[in-house]
N, C-alpha and C. Protein backbone atom coordinates (compact mmCIF):
# COMPACT_ATOMS: atom_id res chain seq x y z
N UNK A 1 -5.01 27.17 8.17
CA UNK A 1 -4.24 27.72 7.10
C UNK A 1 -5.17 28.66 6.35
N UNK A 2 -4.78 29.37 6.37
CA UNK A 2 -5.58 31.07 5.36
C UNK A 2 -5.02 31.03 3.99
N UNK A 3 -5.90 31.41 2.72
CA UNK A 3 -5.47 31.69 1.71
C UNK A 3 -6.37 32.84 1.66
N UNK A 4 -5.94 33.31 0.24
CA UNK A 4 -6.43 34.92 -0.24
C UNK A 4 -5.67 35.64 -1.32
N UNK A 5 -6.14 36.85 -1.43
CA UNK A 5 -5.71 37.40 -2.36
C UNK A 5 -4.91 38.91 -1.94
N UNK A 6 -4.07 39.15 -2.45
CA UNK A 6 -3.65 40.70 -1.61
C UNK A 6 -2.94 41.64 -3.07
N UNK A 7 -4.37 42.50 -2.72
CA UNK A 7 -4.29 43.46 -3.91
C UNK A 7 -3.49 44.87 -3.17
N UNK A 8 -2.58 45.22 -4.23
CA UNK A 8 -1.96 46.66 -3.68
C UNK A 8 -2.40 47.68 -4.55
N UNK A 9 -2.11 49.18 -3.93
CA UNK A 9 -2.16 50.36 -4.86
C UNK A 9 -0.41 51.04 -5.12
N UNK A 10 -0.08 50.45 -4.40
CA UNK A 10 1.63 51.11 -4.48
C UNK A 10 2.56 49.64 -4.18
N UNK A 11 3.76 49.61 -5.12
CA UNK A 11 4.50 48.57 -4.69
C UNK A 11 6.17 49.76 -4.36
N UNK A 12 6.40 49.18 -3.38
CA UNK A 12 7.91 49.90 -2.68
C UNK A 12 8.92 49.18 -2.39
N UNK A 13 10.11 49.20 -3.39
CA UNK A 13 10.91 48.60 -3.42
C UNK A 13 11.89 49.59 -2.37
N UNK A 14 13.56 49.05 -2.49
CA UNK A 14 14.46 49.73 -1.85
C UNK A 14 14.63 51.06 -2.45
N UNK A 15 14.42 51.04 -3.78
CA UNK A 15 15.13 52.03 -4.68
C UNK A 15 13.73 53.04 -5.48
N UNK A 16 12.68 52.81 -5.45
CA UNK A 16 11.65 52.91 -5.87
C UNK A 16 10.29 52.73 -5.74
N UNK A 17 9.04 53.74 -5.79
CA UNK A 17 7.88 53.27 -5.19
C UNK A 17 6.98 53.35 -6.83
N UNK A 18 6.04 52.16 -7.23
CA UNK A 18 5.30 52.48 -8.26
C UNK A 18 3.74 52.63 -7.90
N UNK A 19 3.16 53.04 -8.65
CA UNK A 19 1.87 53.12 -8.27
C UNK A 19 0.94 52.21 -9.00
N UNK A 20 0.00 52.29 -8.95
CA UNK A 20 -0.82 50.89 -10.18
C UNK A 20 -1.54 51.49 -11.13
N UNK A 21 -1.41 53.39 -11.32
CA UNK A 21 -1.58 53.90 -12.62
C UNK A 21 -0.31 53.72 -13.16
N UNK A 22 1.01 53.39 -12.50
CA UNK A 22 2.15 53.75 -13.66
C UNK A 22 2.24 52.08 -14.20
N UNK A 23 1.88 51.43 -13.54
CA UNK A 23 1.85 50.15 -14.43
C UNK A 23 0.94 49.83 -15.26
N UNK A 24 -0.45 50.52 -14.82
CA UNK A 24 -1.58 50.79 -16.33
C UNK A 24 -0.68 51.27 -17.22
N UNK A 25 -0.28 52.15 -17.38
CA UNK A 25 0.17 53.27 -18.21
C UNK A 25 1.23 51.91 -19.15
N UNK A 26 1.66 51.24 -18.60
CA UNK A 26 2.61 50.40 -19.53
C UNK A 26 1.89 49.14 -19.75
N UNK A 27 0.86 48.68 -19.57
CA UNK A 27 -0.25 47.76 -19.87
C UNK A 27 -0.48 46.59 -19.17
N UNK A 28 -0.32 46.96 -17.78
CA UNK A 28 -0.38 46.13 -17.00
C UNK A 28 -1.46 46.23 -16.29
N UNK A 29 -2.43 45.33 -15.62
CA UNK A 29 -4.00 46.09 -15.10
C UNK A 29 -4.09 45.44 -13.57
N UNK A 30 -4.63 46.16 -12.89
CA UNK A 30 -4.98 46.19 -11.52
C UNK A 30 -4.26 44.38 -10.74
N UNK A 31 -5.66 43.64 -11.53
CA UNK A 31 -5.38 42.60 -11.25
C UNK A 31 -4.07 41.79 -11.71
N UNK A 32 -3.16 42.43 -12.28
CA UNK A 32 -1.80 41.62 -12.54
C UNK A 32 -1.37 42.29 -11.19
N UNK A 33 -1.74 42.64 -10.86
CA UNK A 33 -0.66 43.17 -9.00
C UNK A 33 -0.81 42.44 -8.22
N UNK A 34 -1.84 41.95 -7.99
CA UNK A 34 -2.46 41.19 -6.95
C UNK A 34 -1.49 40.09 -6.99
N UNK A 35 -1.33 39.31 -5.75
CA UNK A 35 -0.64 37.94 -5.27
C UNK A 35 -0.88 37.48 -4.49
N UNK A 36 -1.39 35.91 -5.21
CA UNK A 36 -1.98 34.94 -4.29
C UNK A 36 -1.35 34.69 -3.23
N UNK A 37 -1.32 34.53 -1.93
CA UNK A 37 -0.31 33.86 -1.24
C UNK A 37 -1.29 32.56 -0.21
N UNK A 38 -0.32 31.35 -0.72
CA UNK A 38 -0.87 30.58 0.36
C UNK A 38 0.29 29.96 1.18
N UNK A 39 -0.06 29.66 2.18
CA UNK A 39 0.57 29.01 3.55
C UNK A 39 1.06 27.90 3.39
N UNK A 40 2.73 27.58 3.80
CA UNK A 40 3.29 26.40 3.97
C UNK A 40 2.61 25.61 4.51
N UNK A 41 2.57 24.06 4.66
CA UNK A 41 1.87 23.20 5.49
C UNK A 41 3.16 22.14 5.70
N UNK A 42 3.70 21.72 6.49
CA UNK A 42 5.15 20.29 6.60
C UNK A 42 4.50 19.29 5.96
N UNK A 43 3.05 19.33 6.32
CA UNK A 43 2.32 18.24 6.32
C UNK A 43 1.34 17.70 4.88
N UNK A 44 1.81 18.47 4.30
CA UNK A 44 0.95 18.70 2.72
C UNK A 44 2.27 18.02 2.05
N UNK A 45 1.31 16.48 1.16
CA UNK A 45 2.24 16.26 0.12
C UNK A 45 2.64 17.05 -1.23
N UNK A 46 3.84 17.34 -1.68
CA UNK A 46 3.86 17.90 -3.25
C UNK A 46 3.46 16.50 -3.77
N UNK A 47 2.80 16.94 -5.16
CA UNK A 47 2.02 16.44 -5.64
C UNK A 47 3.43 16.31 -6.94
N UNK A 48 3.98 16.87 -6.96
CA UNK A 48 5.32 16.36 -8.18
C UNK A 48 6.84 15.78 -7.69
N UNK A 49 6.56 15.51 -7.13
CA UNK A 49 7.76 14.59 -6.14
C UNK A 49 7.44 13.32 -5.72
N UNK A 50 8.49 12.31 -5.87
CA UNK A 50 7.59 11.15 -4.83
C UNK A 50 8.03 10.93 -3.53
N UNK A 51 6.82 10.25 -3.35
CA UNK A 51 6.19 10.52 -1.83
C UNK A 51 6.79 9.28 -1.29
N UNK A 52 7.10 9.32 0.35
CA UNK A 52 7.35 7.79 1.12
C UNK A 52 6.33 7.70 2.31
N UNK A 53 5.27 7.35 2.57
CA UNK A 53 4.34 7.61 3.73
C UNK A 53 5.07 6.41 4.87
N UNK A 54 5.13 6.98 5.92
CA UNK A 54 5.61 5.70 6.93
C UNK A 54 4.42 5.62 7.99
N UNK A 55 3.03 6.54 7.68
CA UNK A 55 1.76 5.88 8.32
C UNK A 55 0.63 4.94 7.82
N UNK A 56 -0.19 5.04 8.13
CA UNK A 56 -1.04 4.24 7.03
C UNK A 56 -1.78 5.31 6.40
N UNK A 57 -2.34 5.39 5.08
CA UNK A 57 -3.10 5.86 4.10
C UNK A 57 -4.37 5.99 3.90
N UNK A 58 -5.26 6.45 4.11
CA UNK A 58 -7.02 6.27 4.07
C UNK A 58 -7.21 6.90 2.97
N UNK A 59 -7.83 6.18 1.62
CA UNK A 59 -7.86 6.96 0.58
C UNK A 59 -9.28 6.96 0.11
N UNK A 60 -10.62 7.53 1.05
CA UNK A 60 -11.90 7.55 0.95
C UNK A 60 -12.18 7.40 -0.85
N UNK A 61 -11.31 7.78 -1.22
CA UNK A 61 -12.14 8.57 -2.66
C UNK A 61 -11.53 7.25 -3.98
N UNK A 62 -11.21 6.15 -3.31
CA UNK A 62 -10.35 5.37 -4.21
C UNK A 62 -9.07 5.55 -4.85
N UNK A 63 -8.28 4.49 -5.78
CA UNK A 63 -7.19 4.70 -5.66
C UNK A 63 -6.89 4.00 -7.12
N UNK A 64 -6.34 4.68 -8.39
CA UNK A 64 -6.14 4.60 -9.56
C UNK A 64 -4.63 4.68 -9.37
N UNK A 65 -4.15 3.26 -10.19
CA UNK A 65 -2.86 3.19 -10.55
C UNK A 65 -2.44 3.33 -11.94
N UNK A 66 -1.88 4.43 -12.20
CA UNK A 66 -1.80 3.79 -13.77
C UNK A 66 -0.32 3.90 -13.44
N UNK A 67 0.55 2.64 -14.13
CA UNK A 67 2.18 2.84 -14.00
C UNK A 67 2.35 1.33 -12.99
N UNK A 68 3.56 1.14 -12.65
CA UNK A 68 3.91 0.26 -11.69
C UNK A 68 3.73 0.03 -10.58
N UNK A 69 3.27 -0.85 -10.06
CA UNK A 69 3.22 -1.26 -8.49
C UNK A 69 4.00 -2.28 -8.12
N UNK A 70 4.41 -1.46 -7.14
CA UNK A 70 5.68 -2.68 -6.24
C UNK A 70 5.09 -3.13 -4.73
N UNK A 71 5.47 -3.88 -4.50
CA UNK A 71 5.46 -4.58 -2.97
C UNK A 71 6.79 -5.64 -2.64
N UNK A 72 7.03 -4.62 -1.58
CA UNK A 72 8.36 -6.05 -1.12
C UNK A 72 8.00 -7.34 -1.22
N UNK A 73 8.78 -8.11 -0.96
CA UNK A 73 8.82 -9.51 -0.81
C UNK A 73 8.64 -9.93 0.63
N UNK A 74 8.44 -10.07 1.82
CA UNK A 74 8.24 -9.95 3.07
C UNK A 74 8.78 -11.45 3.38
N UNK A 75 10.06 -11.58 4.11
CA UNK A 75 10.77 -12.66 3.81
C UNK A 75 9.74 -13.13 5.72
N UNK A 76 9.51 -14.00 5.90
CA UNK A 76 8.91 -14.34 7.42
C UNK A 76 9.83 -15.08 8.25
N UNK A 77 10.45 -14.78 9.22
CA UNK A 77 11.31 -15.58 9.98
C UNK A 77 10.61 -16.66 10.80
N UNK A 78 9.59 -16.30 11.72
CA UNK A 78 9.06 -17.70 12.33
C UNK A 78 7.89 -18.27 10.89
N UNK A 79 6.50 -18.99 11.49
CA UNK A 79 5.63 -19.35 10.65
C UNK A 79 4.26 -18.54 10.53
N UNK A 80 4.82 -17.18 11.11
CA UNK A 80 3.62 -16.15 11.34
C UNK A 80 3.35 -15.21 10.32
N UNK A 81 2.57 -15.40 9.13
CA UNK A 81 2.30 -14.22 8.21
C UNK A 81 1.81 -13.15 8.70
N UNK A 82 2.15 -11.98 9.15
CA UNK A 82 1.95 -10.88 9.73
C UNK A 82 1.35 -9.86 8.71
N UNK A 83 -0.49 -9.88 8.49
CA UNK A 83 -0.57 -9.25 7.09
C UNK A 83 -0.39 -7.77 7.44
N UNK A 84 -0.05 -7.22 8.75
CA UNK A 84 -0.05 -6.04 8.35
C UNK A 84 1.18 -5.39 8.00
N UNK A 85 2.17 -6.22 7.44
CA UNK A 85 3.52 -6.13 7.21
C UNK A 85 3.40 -6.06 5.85
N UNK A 86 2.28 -6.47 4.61
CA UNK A 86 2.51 -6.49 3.63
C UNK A 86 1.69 -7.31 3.02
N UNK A 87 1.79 -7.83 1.71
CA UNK A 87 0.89 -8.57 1.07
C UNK A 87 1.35 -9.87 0.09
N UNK A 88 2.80 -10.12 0.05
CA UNK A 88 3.65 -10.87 -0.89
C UNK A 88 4.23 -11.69 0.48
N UNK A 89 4.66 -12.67 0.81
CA UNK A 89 5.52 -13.28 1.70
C UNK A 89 6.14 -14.66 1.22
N UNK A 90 7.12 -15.28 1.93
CA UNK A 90 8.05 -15.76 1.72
C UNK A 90 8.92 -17.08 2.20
N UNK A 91 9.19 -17.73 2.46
CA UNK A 91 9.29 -18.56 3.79
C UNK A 91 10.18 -20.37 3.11
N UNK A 92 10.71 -20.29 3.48
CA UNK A 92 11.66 -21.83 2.79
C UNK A 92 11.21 -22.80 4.08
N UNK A 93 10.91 -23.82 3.96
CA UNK A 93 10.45 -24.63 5.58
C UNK A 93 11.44 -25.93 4.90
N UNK A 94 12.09 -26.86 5.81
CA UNK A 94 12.64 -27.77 6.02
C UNK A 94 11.66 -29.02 6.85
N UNK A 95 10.68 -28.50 7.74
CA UNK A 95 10.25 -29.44 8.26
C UNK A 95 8.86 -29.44 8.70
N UNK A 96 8.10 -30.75 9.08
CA UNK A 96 7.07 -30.32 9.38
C UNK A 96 6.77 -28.98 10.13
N UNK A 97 5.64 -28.10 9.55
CA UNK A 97 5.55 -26.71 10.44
C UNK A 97 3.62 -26.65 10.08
N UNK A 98 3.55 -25.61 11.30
CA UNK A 98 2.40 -25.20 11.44
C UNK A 98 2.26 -23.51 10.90
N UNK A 99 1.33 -23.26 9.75
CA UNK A 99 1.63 -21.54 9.49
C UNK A 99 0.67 -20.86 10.92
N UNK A 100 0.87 -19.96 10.86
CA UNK A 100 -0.61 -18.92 11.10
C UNK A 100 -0.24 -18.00 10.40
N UNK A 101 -1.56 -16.86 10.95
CA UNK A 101 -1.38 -15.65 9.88
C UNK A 101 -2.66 -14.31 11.44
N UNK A 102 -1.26 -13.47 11.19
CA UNK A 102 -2.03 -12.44 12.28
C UNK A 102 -2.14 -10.99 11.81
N UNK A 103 -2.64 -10.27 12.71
CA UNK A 103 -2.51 -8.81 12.17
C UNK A 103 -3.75 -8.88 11.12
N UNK A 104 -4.68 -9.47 11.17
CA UNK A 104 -5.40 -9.62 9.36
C UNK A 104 -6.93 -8.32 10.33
N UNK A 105 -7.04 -7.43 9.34
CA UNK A 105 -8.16 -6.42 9.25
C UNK A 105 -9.79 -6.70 10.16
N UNK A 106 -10.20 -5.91 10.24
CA UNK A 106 -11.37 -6.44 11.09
C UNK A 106 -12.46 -6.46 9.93
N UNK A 107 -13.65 -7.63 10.27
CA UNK A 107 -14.78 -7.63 9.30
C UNK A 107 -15.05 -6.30 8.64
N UNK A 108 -15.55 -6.69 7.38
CA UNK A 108 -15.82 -5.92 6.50
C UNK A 108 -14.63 -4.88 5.70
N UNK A 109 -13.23 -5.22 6.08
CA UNK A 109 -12.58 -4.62 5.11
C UNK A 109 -11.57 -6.50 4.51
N UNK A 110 -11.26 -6.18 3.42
CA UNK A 110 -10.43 -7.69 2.47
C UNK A 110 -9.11 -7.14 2.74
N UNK A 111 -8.99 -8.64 3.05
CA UNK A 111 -7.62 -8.93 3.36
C UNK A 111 -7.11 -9.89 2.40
N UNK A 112 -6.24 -9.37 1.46
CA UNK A 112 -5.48 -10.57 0.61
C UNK A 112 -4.29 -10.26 0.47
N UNK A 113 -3.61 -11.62 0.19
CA UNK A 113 -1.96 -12.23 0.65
C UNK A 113 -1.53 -13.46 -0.60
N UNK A 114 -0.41 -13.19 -0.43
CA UNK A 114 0.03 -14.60 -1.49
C UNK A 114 1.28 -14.94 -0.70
N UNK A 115 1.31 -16.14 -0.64
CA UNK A 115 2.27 -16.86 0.53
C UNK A 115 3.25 -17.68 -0.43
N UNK A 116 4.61 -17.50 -0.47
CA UNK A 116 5.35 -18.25 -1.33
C UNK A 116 6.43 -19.21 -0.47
N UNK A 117 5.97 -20.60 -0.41
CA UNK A 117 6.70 -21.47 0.14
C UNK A 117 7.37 -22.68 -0.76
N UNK A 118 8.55 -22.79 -0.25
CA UNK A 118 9.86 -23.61 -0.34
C UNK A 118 9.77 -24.64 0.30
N UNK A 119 9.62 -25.80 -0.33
CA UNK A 119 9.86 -26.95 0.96
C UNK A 119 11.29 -27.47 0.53
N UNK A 120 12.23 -27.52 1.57
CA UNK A 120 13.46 -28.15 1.20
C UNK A 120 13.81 -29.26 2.01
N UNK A 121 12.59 -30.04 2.93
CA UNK A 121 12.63 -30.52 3.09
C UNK A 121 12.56 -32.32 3.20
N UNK A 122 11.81 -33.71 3.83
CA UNK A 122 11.67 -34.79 2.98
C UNK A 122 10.50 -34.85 3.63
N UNK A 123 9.40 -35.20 3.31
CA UNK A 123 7.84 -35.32 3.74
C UNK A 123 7.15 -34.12 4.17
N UNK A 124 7.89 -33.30 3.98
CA UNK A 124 7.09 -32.25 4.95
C UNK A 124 5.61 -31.98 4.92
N UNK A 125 4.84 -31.72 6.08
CA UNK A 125 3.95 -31.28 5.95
C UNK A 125 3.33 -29.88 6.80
N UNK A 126 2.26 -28.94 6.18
CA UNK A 126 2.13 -27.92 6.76
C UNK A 126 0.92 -28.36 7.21
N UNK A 127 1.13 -27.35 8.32
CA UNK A 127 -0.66 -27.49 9.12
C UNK A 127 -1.05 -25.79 8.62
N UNK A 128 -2.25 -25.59 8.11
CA UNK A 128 -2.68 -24.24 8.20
C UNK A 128 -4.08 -23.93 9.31
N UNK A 129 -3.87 -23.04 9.55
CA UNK A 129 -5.45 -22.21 10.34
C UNK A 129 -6.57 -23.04 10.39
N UNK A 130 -7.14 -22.85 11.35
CA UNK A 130 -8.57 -24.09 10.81
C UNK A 130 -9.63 -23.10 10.08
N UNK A 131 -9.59 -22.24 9.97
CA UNK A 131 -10.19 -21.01 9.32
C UNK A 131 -10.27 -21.10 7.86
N UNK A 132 -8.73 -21.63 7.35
CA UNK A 132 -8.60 -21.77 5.86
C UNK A 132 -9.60 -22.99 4.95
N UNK A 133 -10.27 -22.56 4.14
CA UNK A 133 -11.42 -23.41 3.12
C UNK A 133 -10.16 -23.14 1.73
N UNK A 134 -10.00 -24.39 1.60
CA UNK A 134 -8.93 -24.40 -0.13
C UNK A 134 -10.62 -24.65 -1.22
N UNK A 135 -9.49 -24.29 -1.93
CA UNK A 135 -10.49 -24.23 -3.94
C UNK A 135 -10.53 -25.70 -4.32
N UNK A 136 -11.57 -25.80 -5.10
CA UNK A 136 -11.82 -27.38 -5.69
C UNK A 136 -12.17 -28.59 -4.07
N UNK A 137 -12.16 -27.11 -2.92
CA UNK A 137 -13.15 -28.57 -1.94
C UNK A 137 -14.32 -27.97 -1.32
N UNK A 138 -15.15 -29.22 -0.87
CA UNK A 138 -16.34 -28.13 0.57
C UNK A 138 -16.06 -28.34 1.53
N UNK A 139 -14.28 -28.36 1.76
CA UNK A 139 -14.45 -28.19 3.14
C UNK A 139 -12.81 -27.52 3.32
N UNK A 140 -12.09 -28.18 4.58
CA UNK A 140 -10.53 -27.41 4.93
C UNK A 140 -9.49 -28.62 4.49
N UNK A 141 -9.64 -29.64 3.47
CA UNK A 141 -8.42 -30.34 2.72
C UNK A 141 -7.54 -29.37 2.63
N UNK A 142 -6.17 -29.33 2.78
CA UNK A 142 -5.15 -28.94 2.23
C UNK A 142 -4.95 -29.91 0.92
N UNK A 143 -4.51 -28.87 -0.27
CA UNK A 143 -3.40 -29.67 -1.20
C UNK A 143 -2.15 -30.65 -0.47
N UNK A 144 -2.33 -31.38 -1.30
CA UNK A 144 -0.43 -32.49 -1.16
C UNK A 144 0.24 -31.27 -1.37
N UNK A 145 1.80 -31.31 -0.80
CA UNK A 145 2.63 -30.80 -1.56
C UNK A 145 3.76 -31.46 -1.34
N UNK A 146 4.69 -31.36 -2.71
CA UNK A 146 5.60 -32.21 -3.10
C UNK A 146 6.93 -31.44 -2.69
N UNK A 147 7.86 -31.85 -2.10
CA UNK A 147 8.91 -31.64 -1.72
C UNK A 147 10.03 -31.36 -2.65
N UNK A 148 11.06 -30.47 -2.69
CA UNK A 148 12.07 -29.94 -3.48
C UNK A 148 11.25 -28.74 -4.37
N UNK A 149 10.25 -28.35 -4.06
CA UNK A 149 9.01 -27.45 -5.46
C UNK A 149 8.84 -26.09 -4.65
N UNK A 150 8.65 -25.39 -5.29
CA UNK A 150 8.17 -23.76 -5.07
C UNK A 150 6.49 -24.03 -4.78
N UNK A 151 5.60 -23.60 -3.97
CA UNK A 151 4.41 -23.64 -4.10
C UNK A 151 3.87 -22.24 -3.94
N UNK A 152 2.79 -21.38 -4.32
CA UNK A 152 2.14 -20.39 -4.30
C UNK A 152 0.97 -20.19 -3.07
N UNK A 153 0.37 -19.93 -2.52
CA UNK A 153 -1.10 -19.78 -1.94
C UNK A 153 -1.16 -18.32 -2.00
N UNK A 154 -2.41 -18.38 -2.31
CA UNK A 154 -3.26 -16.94 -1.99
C UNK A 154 -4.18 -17.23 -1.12
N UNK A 155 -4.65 -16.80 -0.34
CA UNK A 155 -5.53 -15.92 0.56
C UNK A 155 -6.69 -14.67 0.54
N UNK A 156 -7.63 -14.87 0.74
CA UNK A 156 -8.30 -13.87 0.67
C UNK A 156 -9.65 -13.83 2.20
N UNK A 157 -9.70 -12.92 2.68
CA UNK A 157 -11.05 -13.34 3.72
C UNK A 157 -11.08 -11.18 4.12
N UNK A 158 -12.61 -11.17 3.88
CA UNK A 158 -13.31 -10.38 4.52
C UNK A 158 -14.32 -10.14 5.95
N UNK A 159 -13.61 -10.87 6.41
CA UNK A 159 -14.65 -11.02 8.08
C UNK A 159 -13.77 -11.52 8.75
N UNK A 160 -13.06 -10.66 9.25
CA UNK A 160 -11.68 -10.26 9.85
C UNK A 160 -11.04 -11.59 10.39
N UNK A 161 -10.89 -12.52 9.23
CA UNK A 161 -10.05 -13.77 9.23
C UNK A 161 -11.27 -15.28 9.91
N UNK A 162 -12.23 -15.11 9.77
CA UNK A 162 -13.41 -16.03 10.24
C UNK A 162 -13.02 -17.06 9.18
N UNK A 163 -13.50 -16.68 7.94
CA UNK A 163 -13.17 -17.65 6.63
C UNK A 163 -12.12 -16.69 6.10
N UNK A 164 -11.50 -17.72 5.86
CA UNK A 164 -10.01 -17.68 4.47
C UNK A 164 -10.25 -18.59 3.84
N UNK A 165 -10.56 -18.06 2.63
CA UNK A 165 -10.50 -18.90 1.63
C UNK A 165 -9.16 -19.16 0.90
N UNK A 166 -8.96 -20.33 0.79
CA UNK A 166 -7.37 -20.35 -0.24
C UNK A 166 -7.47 -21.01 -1.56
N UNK A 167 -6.25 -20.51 -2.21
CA UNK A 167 -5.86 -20.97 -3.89
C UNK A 167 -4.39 -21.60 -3.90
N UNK A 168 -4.25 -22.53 -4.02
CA UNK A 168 -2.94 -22.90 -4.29
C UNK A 168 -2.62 -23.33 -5.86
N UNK A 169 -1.17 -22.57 -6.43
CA UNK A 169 -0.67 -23.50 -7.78
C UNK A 169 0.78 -23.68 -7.19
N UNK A 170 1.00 -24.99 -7.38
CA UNK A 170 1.49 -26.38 -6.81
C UNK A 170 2.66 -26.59 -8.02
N UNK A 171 3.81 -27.10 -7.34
CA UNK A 171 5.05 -27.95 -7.79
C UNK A 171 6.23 -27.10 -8.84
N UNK A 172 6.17 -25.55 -8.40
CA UNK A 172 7.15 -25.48 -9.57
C UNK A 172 8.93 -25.22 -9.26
N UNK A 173 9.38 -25.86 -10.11
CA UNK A 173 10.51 -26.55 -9.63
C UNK A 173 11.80 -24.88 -9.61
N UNK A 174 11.35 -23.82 -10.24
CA UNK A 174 12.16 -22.55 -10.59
C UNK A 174 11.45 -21.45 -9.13
């Protein structure tokens, strides 16, 4: 793509040719003639419109939000958190189940998730990853969780899913 500047000495319309002394003469100077022109691109975002990207984003230079951020809700049909689907997920379980979690980044970039599960079931219990280390232990305890309750987990692991560390807040009934 070329940019530049394109200075004239005569502008020629259909009806008329001027010169760039007759526009001095009315106080207009050289450089008001001139016109920038730069090149369409399909591929160049406007910068005053909003944008929908349907690739992924590399934003070397960081990334300042000021204003709202949204993320779907990523409802999961089997027990597979698919992080490259998103970062919020979703999931009502009835019965004993086993999660996993795939798609997660290769070492050295963070991967974090918050997993929102429903048990509507009677005893249920989840099996998670053997990968996952929960908060408040030194080792892979899962929390209890109580049946009829909303529960939370977060997730976080930088070494492309080796350790996950987890956070759970537990039992809320809304």
């Amino acid at each position: 793509m070329a940019f530049g500047t394109v200075k004239v000495d005569t502008i020629t319309t259909s009806t008329k040719t001027v010169t760039v002394d007759d526009l001095t003469a009315n106080g207009l100077t050289s450089s008001a003639i001139g016109s920038t022109v730069q090149g369409y691109d399909a591929d160049t975002a406007k910068t005053d419109t909003a944008q929908t990207f349907t690739a992924l984003q590399t934003l070397n230079a960081g990334l300042a939000v000021d204003g709202p951020y949204k993320q779907a809700a990523e409802t999961i049909s089997a027990l597979d958190v698919d992080c490259s689907t998103g970062n919020y997920f979703k999931k009502s379980i009835s019965s004993n189940s086993t999660i996993t979690f795939s798609n997660i980044p290769s070492s050295g970039t963070v991967c974090a998730f918050t997993l929102e599960l429903t048990l509507t079931g009677s005893s249920t219990t989840i099996t998670w990853p053997s990968s996952v280390y929960w908060n408040n232990d030194a080792g892979q305890t899962a929390p209890t969780l109580t049946d009829a309750r909303k529960h939370l987990f977060t997730f976080i692991t930088s070494d492309g899913g080796t350790t996950v560390r987890g956070a759970a807040l537990l039992n809320y009934t809304a």
